[in-house]
PDB file of N, CA and C in Angstrom:
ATOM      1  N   UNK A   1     -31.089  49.805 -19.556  1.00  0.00           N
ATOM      2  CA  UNK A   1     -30.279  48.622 -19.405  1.00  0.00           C
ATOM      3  C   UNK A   1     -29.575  48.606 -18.050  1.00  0.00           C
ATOM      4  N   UNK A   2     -28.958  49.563 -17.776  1.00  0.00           N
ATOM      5  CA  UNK A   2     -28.800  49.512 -16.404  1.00  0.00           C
ATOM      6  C   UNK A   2     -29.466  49.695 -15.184  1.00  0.00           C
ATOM      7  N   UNK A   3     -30.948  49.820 -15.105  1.00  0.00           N
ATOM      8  CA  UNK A   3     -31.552  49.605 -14.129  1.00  0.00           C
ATOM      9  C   UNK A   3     -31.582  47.676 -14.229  1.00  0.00           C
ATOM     10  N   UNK A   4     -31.827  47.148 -15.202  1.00  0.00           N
ATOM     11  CA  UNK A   4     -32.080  45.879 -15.348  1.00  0.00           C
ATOM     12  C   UNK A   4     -31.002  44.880 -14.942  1.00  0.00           C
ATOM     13  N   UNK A   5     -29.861  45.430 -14.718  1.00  0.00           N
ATOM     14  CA  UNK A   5     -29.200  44.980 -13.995  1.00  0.00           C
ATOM     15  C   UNK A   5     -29.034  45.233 -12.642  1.00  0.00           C
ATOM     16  N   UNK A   6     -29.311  46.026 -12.327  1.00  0.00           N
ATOM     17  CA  UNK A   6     -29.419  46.131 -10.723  1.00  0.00           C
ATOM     18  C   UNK A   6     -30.460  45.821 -10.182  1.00  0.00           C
ATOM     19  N   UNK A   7     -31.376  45.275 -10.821  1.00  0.00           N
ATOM     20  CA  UNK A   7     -32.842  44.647 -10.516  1.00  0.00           C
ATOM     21  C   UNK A   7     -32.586  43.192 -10.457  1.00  0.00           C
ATOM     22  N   UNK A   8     -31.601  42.435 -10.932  1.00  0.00           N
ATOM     23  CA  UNK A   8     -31.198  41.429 -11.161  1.00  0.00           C
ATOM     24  C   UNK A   8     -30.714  40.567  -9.858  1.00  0.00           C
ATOM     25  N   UNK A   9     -31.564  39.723  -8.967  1.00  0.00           N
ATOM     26  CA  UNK A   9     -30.920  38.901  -7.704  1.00  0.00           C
ATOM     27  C   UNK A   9     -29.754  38.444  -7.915  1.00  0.00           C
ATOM     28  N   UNK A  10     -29.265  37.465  -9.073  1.00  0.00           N
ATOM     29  CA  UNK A  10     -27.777  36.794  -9.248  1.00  0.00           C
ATOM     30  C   UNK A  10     -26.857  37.700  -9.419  1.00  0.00           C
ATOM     31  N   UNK A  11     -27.066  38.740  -9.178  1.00  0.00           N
ATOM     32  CA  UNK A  11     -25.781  39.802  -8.937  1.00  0.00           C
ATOM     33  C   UNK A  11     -25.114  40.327  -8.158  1.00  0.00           C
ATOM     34  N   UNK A  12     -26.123  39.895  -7.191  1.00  0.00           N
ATOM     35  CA  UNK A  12     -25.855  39.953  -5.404  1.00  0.00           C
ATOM     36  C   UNK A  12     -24.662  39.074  -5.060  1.00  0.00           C
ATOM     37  N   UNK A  13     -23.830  39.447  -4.714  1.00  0.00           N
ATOM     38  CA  UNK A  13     -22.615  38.218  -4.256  1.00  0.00           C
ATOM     39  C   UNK A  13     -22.598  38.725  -2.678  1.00  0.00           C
ATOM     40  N   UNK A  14     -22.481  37.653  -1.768  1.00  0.00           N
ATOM     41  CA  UNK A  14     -21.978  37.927  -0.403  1.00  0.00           C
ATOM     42  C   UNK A  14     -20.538  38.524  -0.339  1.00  0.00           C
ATOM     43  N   UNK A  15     -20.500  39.371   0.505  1.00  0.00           N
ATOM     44  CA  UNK A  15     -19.171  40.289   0.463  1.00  0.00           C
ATOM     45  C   UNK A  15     -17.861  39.259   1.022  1.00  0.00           C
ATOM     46  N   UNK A  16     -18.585  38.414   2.556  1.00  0.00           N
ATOM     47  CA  UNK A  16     -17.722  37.271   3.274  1.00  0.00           C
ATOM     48  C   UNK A  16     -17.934  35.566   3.288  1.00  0.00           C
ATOM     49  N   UNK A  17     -17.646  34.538   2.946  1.00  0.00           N
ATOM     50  CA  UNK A  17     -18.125  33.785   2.908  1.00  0.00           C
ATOM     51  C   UNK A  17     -17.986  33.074   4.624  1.00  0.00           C
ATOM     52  N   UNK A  18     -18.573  33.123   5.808  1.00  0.00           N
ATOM     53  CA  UNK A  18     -18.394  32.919   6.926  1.00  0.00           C
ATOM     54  C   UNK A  18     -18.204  31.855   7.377  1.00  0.00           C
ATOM     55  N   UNK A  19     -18.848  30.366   6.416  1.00  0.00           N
ATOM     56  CA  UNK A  19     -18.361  28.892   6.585  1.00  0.00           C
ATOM     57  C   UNK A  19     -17.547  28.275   6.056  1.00  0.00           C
ATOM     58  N   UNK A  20     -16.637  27.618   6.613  1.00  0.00           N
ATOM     59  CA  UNK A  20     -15.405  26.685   5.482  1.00  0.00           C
ATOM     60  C   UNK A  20     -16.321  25.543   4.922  1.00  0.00           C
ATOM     61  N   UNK A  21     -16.056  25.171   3.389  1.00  0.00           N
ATOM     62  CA  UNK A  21     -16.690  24.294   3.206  1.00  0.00           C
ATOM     63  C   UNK A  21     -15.721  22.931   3.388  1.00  0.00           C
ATOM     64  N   UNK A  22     -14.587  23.035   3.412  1.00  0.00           N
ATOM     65  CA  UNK A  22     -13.815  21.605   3.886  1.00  0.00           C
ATOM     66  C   UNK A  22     -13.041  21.376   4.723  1.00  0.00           C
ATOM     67  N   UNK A  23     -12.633  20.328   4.471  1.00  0.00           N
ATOM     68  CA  UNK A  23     -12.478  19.261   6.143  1.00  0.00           C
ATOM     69  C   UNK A  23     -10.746  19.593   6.948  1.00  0.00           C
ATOM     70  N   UNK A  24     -11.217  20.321   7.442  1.00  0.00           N
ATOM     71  CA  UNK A  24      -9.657  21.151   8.105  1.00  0.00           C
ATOM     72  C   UNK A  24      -8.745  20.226   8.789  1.00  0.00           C
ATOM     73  N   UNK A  25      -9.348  18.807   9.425  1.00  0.00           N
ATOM     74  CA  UNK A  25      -8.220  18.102  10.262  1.00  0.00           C
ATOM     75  C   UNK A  25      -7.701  17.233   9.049  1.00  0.00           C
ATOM     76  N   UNK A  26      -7.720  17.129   7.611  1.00  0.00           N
ATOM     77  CA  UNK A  26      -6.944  16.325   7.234  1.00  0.00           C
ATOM     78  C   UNK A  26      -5.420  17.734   6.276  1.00  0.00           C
ATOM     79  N   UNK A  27      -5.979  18.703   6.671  1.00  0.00           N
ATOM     80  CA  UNK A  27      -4.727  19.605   6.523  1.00  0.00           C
ATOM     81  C   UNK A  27      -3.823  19.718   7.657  1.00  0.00           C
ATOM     82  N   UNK A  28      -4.080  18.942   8.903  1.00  0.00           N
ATOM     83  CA  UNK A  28      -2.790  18.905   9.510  1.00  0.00           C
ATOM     84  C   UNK A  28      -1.970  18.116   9.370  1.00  0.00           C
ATOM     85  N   UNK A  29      -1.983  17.102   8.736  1.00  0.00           N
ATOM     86  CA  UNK A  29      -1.160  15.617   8.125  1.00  0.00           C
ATOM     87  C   UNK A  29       0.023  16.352   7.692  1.00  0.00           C
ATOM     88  N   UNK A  30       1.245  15.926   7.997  1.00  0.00           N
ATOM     89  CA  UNK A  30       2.287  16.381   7.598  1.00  0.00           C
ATOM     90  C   UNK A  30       2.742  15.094   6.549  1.00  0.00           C
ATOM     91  N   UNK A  31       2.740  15.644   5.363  1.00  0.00           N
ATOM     92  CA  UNK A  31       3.364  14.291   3.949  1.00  0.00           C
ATOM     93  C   UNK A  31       5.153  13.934   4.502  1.00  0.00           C
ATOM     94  N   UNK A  32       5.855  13.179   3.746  1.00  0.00           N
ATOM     95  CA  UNK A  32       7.471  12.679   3.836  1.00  0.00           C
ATOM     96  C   UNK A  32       8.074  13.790   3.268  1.00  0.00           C
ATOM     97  N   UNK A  33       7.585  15.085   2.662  1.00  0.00           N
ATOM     98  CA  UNK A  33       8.363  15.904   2.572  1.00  0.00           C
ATOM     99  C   UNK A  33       8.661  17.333   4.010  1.00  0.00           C
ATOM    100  N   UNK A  34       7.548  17.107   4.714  1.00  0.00           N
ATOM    101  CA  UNK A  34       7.440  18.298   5.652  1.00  0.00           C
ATOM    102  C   UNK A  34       6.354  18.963   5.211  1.00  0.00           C
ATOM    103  N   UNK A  35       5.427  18.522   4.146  1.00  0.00           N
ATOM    104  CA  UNK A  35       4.375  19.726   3.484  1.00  0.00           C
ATOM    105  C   UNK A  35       3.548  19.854   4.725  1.00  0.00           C
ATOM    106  N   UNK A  36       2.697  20.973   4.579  1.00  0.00           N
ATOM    107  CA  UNK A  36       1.790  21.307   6.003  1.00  0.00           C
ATOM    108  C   UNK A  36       0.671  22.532   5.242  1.00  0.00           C
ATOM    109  N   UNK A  37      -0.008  22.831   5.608  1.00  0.00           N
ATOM    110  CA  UNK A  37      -0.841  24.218   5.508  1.00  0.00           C
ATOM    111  C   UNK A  37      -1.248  24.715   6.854  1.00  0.00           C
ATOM    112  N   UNK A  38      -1.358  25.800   6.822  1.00  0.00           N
ATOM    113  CA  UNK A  38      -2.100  26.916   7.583  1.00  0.00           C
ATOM    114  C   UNK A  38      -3.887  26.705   7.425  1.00  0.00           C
ATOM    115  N   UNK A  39      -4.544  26.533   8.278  1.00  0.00           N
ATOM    116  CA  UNK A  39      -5.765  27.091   8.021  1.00  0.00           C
ATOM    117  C   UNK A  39      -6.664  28.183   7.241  1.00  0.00           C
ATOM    118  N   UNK A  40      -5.404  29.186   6.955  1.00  0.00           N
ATOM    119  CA  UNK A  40      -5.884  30.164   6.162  1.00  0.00           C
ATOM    120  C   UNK A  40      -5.415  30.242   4.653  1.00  0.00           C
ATOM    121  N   UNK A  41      -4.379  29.257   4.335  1.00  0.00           N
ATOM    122  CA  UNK A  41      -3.860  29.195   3.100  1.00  0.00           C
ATOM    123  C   UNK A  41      -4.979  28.645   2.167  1.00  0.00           C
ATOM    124  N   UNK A  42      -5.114  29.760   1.095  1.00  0.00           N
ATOM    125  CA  UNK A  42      -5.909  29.411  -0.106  1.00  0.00           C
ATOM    126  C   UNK A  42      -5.970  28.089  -0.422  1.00  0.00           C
ATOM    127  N   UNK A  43      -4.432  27.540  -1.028  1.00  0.00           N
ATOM    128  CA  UNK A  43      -4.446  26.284  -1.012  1.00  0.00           C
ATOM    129  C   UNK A  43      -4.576  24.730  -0.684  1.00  0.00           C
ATOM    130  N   UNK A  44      -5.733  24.973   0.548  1.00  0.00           N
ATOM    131  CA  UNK A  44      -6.635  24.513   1.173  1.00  0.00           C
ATOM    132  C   UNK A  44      -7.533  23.657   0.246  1.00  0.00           C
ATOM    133  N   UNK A  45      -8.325  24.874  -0.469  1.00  0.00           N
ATOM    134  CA  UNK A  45      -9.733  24.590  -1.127  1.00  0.00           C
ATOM    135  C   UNK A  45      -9.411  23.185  -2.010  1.00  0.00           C
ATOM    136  N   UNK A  46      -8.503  22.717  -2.351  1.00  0.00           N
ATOM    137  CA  UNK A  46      -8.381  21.419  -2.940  1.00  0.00           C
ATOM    138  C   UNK A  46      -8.809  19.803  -2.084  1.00  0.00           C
ATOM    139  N   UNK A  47      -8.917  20.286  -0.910  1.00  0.00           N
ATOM    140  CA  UNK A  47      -9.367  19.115  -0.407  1.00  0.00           C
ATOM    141  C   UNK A  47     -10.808  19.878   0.154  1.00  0.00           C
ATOM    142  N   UNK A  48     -11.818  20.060  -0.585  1.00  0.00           N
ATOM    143  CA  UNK A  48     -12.610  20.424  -0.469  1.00  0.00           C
ATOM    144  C   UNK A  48     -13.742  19.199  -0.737  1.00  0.00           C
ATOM    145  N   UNK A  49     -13.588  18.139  -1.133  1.00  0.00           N
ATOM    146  CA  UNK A  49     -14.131  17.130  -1.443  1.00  0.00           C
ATOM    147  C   UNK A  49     -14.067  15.792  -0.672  1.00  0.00           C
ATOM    148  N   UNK A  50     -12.619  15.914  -0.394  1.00  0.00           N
ATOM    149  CA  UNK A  50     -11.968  14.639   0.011  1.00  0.00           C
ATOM    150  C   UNK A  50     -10.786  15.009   1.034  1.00  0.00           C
ATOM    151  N   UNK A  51     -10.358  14.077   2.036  1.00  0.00           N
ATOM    152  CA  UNK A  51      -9.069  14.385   2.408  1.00  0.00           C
ATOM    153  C   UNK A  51      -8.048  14.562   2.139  1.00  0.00           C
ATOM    154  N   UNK A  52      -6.721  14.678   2.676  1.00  0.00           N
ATOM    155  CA  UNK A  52      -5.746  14.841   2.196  1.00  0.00           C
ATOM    156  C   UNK A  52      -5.167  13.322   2.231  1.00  0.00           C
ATOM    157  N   UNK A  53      -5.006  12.993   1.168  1.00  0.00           N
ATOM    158  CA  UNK A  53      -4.372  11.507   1.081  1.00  0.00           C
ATOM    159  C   UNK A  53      -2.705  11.793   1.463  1.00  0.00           C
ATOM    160  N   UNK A  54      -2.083  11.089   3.018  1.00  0.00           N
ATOM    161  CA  UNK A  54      -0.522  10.578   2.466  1.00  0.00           C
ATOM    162  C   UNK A  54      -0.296   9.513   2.698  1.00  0.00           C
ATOM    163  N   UNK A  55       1.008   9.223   2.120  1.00  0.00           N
ATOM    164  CA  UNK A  55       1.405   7.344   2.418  1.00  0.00           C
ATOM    165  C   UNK A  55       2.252   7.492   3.377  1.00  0.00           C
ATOM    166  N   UNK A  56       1.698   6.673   4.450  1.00  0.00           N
ATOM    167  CA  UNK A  56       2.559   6.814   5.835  1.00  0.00           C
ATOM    168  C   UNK A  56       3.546   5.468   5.459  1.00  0.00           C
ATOM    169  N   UNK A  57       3.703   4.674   4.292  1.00  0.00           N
ATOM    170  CA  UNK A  57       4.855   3.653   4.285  1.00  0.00           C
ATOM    171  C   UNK A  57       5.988   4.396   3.362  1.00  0.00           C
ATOM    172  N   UNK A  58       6.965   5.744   3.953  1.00  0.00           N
ATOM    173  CA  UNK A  58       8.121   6.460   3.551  1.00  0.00           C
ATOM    174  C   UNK A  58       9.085   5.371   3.065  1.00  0.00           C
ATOM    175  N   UNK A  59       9.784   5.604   1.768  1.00  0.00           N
ATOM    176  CA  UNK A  59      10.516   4.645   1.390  1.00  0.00           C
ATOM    177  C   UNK A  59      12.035   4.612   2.237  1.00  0.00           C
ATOM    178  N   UNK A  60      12.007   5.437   2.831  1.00  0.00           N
ATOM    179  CA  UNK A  60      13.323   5.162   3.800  1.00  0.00           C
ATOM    180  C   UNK A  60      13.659   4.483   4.732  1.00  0.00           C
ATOM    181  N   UNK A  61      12.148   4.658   5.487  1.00  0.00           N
ATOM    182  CA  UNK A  61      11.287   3.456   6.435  1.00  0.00           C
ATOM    183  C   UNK A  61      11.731   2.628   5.698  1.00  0.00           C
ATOM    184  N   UNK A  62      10.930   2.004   4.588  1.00  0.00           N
ATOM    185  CA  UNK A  62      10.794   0.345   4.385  1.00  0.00           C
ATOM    186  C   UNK A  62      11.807   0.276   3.778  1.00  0.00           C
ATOM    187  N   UNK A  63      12.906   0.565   3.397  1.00  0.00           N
ATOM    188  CA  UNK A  63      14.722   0.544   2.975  1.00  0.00           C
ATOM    189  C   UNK A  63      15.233   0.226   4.024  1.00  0.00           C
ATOM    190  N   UNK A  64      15.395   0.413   5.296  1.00  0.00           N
ATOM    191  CA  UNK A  64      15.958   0.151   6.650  1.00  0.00           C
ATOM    192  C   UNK A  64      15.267  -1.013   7.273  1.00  0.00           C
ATOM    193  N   UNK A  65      14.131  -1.502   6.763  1.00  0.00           N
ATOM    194  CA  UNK A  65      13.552  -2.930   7.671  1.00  0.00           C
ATOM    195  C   UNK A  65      14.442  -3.892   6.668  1.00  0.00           C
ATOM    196  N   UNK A  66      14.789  -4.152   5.519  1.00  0.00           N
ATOM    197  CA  UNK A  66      15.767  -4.945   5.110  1.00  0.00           C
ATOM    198  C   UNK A  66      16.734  -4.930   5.424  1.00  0.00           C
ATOM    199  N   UNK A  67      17.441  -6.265   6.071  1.00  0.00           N
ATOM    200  CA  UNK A  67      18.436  -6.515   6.871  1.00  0.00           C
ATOM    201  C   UNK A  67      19.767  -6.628   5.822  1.00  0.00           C
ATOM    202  N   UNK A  68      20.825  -6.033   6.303  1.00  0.00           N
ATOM    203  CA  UNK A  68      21.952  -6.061   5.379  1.00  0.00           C
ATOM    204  C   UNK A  68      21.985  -7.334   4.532  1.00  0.00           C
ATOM    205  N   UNK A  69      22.973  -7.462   3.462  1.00  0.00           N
ATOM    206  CA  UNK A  69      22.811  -8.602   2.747  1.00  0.00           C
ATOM    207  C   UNK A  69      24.610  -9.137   2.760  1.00  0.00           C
ATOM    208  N   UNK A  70      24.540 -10.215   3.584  1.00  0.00           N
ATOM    209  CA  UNK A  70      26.418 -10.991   3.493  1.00  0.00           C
ATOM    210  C   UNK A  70      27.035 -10.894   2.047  1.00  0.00           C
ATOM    211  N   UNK A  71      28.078 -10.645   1.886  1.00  0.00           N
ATOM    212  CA  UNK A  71      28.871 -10.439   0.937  1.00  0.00           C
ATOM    213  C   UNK A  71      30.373 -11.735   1.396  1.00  0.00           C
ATOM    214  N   UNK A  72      30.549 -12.910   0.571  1.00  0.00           N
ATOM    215  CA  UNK A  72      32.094 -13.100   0.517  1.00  0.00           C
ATOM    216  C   UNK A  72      32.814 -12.293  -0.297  1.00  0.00           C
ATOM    217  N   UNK A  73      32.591 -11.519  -1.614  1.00  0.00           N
ATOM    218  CA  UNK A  73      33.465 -11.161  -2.095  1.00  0.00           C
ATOM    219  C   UNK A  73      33.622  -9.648  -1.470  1.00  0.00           C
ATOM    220  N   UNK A  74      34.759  -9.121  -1.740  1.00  0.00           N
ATOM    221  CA  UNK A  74      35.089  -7.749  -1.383  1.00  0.00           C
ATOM    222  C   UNK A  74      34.735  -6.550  -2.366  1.00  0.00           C
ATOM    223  N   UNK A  75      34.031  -6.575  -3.694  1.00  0.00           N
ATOM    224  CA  UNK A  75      33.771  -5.807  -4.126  1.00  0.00           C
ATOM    225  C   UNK A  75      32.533  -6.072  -5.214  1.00  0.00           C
ATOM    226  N   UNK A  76      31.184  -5.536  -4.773  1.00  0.00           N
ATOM    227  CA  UNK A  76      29.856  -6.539  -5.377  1.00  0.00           C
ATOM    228  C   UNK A  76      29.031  -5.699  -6.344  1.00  0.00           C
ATOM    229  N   UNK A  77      28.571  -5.635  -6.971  1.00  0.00           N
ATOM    230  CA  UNK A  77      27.603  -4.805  -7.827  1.00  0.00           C
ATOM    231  C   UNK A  77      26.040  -4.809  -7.483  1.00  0.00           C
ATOM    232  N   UNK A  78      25.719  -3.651  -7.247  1.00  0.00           N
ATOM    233  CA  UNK A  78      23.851  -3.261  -7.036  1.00  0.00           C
ATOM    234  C   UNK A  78      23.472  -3.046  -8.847  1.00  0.00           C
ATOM    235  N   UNK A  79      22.065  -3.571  -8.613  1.00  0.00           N
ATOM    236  CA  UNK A  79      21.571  -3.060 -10.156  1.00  0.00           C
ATOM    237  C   UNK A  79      19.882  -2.659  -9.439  1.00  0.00           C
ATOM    238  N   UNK A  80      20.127  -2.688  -8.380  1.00  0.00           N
ATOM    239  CA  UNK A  80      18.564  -2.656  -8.175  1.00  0.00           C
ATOM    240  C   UNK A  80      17.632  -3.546  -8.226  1.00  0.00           C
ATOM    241  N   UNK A  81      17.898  -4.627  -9.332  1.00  0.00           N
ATOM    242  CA  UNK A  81      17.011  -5.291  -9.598  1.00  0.00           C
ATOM    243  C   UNK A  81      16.908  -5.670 -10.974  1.00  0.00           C
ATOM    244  N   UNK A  82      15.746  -6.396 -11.949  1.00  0.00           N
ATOM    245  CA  UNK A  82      16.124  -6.744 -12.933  1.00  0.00           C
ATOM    246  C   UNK A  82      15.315  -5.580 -14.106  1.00  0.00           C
ATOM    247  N   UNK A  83      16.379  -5.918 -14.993  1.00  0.00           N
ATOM    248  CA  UNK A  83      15.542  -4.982 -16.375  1.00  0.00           C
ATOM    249  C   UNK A  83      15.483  -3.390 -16.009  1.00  0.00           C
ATOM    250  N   UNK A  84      14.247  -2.861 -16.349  1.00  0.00           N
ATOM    251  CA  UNK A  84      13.777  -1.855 -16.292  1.00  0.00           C
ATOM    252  C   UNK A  84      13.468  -1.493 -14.671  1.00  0.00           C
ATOM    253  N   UNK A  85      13.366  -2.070 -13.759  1.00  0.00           N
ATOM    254  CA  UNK A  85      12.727  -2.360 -12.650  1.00  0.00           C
ATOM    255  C   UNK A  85      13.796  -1.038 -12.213  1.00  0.00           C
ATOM    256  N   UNK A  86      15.262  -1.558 -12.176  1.00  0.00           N
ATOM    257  CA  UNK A  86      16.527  -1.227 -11.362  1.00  0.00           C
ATOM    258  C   UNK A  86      16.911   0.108 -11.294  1.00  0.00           C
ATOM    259  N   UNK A  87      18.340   0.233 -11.375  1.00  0.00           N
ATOM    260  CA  UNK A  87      18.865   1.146 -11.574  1.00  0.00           C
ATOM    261  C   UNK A  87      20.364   0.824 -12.128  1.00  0.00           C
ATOM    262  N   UNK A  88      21.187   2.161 -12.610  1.00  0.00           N
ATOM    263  CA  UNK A  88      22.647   1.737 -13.076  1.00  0.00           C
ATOM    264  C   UNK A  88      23.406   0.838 -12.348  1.00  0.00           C
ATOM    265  N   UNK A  89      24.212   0.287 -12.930  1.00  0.00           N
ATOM    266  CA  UNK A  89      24.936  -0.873 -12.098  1.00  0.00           C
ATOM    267  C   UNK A  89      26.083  -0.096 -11.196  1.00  0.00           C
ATOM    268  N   UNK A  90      26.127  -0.727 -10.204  1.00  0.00           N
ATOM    269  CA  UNK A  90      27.102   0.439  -9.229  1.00  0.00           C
ATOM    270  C   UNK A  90      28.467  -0.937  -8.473  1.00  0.00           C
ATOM    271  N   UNK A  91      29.576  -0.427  -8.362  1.00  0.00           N
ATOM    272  CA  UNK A  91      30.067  -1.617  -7.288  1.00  0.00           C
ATOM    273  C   UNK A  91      30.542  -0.964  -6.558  1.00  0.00           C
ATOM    274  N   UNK A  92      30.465  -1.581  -5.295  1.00  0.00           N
ATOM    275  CA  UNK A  92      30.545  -1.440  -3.794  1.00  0.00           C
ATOM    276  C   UNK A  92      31.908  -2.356  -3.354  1.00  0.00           C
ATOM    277  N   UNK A  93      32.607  -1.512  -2.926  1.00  0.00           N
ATOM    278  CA  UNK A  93      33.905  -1.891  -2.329  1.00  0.00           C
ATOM    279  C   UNK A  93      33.677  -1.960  -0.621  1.00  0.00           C
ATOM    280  N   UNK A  94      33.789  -3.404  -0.393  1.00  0.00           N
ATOM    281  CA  UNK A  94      33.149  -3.950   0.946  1.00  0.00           C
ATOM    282  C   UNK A  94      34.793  -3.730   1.753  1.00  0.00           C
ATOM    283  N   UNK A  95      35.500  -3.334   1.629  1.00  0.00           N
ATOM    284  CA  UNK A  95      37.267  -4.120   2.308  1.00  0.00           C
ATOM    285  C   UNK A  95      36.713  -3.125   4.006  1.00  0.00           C
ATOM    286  N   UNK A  96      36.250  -2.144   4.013  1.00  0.00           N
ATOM    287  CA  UNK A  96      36.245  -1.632   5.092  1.00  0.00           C
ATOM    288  C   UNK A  96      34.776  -2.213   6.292  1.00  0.00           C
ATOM    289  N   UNK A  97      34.863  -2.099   7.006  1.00  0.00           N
ATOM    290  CA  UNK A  97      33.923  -2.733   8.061  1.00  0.00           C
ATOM    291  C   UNK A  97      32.556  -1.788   8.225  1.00  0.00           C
ATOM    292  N   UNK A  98      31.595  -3.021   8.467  1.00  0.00           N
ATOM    293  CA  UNK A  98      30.435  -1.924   8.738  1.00  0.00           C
ATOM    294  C   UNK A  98      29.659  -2.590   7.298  1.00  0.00           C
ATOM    295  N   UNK A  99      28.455  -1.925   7.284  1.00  0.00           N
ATOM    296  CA  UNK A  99      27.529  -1.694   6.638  1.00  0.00           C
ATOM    297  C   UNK A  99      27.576  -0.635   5.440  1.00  0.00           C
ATOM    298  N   UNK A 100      27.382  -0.958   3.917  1.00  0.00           N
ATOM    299  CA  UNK A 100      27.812   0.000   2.873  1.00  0.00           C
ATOM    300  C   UNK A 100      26.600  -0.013   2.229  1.00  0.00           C
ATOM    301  N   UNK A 101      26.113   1.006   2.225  1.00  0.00           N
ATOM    302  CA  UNK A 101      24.849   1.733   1.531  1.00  0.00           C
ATOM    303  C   UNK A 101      24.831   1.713  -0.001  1.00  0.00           C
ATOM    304  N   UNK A 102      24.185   1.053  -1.306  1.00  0.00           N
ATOM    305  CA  UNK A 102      23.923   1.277  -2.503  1.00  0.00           C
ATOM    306  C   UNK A 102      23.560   3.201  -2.493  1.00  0.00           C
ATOM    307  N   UNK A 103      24.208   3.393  -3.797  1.00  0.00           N
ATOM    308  CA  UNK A 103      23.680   5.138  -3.627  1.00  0.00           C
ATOM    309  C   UNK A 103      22.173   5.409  -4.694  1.00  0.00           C
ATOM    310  N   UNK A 104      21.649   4.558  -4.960  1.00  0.00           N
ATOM    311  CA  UNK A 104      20.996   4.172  -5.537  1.00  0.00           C
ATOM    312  C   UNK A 104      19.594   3.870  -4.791  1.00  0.00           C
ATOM    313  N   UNK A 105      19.559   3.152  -4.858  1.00  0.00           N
ATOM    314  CA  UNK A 105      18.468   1.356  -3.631  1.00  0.00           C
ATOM    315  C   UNK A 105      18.829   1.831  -2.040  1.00  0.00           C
ATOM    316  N   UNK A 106      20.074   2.262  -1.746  1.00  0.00           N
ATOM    317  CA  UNK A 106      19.643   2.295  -0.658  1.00  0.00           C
ATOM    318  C   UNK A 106      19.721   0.878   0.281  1.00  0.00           C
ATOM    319  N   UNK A 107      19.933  -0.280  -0.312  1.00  0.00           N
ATOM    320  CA  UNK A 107      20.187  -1.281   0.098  1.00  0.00           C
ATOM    321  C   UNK A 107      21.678  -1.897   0.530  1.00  0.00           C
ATOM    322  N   UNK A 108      22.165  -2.563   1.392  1.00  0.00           N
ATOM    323  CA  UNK A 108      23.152  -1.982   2.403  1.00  0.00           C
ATOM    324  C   UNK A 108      23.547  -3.965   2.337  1.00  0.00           C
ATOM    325  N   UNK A 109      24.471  -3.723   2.665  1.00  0.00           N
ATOM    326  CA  UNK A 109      26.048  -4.905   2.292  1.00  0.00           C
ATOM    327  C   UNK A 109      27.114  -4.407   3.030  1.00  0.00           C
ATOM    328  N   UNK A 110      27.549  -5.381   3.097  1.00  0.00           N
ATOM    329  CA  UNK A 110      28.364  -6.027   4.779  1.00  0.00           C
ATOM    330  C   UNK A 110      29.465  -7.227   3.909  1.00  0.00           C
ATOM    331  N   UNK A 111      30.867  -7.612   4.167  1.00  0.00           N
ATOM    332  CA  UNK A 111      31.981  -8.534   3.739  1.00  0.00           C
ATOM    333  C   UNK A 111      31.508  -9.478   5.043  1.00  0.00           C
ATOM    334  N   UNK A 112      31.323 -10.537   4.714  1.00  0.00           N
ATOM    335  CA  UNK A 112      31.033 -11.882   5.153  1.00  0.00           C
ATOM    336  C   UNK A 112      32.560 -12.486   5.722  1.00  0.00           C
ATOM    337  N   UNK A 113      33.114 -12.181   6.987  1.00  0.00           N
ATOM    338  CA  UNK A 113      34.497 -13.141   6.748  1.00  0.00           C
ATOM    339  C   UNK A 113      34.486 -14.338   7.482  1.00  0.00           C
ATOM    340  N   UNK A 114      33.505 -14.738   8.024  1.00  0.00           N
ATOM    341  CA  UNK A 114      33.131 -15.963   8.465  1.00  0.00           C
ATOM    342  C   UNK A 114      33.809 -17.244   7.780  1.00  0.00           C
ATOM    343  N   UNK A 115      33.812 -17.322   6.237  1.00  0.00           N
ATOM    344  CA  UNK A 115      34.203 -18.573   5.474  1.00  0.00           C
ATOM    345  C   UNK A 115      35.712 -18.057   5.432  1.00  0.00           C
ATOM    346  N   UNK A 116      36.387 -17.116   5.338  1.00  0.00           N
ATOM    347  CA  UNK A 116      37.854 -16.895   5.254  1.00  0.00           C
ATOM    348  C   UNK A 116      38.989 -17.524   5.625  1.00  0.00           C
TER     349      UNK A 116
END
């Protein structure tokens, strides 16, 4: 029995495998968190098929192309949005100047004193 295994070709394994089988320039893409790999990191072999997919539209990006929103009253409520969509209801105390950030959304309000 044990000659019959060493007679056996599929037992032969190559000691080095000398070619990468996948596509190394989409492991330099850096994702919105900072992720990155090394060329030599194991965890490579997952894009062995396909590239590395990221979304270059970062939600912080497209939070900052919306232009503040006028406020007359001095103290306004964010919900995010409607229903399920949103988030907790928050209010924003506008009395100080400048631009006030939802902690939430991220969406930003300004006291209007123009009509005053």
């Amino acid at each position: 029995m044990g000659m019959a295994l060493r007679s056996n070709k599929f037992w032969c394994f190559p000691a080095y495998v000398k070619y990468r089988l996948y596509n190394t320039e989409s492991i330099a893409e850096v994702t919105h968190t900072g992720q990155t790999f090394s060329r030599n990191d194991p965890s490579v072999v997952r894009f062995a098929l396909s590239k590395k997919l990221v979304n270059r539209q970062f939600a912080e990006k497209l939070i900052s192309e919306v232009p503040p929103i006028a406020s007359k009253e001095h103290v306004i409520s964010c919900d995010g949005g409607s229903g399920a969509l949103g988030h907790p209801k928050v209010y924003i105390n506008l009395d100080q100047p400048g631009n006030h950030a939802c902690g939430y959304c991220g969406l930003r309000f300004y006291l209007d004193n123009k009509g005053h």
